[in-house]
C-alpha atoms as a PDB file:
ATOM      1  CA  UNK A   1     -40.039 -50.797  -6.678  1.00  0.00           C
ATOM      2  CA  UNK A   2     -37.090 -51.758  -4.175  1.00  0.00           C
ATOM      3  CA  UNK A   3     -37.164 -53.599  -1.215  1.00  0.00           C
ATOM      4  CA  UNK A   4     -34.616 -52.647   1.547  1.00  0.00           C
ATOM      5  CA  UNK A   5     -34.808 -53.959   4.985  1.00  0.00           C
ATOM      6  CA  UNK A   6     -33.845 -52.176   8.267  1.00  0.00           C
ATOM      7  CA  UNK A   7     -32.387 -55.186  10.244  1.00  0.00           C
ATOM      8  CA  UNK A   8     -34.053 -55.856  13.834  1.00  0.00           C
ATOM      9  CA  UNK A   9     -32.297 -55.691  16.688  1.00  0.00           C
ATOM     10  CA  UNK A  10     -32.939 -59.394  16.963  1.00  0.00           C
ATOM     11  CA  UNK A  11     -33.807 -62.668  15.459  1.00  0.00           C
ATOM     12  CA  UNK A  12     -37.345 -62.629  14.057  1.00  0.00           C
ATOM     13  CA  UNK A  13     -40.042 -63.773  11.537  1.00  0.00           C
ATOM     14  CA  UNK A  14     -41.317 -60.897   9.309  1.00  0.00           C
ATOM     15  CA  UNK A  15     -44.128 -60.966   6.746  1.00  0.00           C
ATOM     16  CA  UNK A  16     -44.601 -58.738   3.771  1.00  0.00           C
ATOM     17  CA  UNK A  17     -48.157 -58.767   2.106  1.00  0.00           C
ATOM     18  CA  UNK A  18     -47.585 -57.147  -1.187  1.00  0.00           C
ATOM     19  CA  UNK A  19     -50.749 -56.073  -3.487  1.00  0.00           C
ATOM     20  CA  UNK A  20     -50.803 -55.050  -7.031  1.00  0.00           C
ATOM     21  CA  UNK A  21     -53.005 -51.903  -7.447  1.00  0.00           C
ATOM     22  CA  UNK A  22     -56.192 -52.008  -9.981  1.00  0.00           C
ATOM     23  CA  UNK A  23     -53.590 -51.797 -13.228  1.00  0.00           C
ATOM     24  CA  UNK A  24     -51.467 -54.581 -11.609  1.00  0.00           C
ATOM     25  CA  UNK A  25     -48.278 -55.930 -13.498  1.00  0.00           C
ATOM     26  CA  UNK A  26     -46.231 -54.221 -10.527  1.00  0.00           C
ATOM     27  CA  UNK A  27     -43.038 -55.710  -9.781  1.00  0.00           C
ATOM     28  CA  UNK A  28     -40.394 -55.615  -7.241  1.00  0.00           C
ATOM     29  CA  UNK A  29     -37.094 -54.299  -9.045  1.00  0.00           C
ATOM     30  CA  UNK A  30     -34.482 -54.846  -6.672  1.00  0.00           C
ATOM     31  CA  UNK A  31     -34.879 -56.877  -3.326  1.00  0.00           C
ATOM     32  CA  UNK A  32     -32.434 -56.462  -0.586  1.00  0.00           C
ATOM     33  CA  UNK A  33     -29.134 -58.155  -0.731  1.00  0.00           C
ATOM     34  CA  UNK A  34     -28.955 -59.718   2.269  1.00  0.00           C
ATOM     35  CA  UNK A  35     -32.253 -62.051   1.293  1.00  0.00           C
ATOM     36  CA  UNK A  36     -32.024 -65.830   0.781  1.00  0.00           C
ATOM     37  CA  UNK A  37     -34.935 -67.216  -1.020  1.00  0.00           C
ATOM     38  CA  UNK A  38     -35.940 -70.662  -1.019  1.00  0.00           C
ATOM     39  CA  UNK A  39     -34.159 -72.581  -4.120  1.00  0.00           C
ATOM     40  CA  UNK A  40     -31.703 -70.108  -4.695  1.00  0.00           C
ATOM     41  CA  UNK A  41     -33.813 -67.786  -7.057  1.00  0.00           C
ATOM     42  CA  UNK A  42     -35.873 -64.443  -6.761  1.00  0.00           C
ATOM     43  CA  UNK A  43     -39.330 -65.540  -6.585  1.00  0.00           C
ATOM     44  CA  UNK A  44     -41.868 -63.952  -9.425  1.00  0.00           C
ATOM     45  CA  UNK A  45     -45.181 -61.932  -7.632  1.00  0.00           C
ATOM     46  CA  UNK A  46     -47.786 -62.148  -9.197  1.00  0.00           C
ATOM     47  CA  UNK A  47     -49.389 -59.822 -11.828  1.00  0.00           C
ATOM     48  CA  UNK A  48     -52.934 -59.635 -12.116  1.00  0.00           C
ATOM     49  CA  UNK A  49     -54.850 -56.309 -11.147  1.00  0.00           C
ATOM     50  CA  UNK A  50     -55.381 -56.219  -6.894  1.00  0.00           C
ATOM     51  CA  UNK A  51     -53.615 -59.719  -6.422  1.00  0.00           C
ATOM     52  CA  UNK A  52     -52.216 -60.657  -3.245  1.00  0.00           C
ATOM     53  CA  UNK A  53     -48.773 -62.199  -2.084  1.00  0.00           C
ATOM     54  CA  UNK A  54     -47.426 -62.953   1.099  1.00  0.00           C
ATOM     55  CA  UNK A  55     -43.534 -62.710   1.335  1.00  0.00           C
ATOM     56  CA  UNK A  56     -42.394 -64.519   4.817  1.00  0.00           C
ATOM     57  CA  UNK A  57     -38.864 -63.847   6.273  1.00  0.00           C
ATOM     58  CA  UNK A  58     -36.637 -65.314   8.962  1.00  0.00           C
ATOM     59  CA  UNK A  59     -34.233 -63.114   9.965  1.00  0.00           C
ATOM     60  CA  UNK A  60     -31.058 -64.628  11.587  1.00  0.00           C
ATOM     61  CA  UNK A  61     -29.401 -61.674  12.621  1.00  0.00           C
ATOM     62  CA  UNK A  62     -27.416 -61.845   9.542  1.00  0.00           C
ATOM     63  CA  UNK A  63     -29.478 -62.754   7.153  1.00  0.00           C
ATOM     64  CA  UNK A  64     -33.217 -62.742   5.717  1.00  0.00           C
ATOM     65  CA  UNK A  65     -34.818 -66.513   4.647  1.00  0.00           C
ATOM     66  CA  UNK A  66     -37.508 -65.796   2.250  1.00  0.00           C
ATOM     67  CA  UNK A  67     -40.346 -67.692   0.603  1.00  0.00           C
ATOM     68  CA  UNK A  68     -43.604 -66.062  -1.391  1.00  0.00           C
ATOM     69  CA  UNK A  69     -46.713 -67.395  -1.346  1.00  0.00           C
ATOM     70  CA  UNK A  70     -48.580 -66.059  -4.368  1.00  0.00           C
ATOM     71  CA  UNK A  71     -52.088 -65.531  -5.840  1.00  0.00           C
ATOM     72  CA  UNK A  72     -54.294 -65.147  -2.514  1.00  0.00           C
ATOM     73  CA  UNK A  73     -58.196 -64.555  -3.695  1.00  0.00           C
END
């Protein structure tokens, strides 16, 4: 899957709840460029069949700040 943002017309905080289906092992292929994550690095979601992350976003204007919270039950 791919990930591509339509920038708001202002600063904001966005959240993303992303949930594998019953197979799971889903990932996200390609984010979009324009993301910072926390530490530098593309998190990893995670895997298991109907888990649930949480990506949260502050957008700047110019940029998205991201961090993923993984592995809600």
């Amino acid at each position: 899957a791919e990930i591509a943002f339509t920038n708001p017309p202002n600063p904001s905080n966005l959240l993303l709840k992303i949930t594998q289906d019953g197979t799971g092992g889903r990932t996200v292929a390609t984010w979009d460029s324009d993301i910072k994550w926390a530490d530098g690095s593309v998190p990893t979601l995670s895997t298991a069949s109907s888990a649930v992350d949480v990506a949260s976003f502050y957008f700047d204007g110019t940029n998205y700040y991201g961090v993923l919270s993984t592995n809600f039950s």
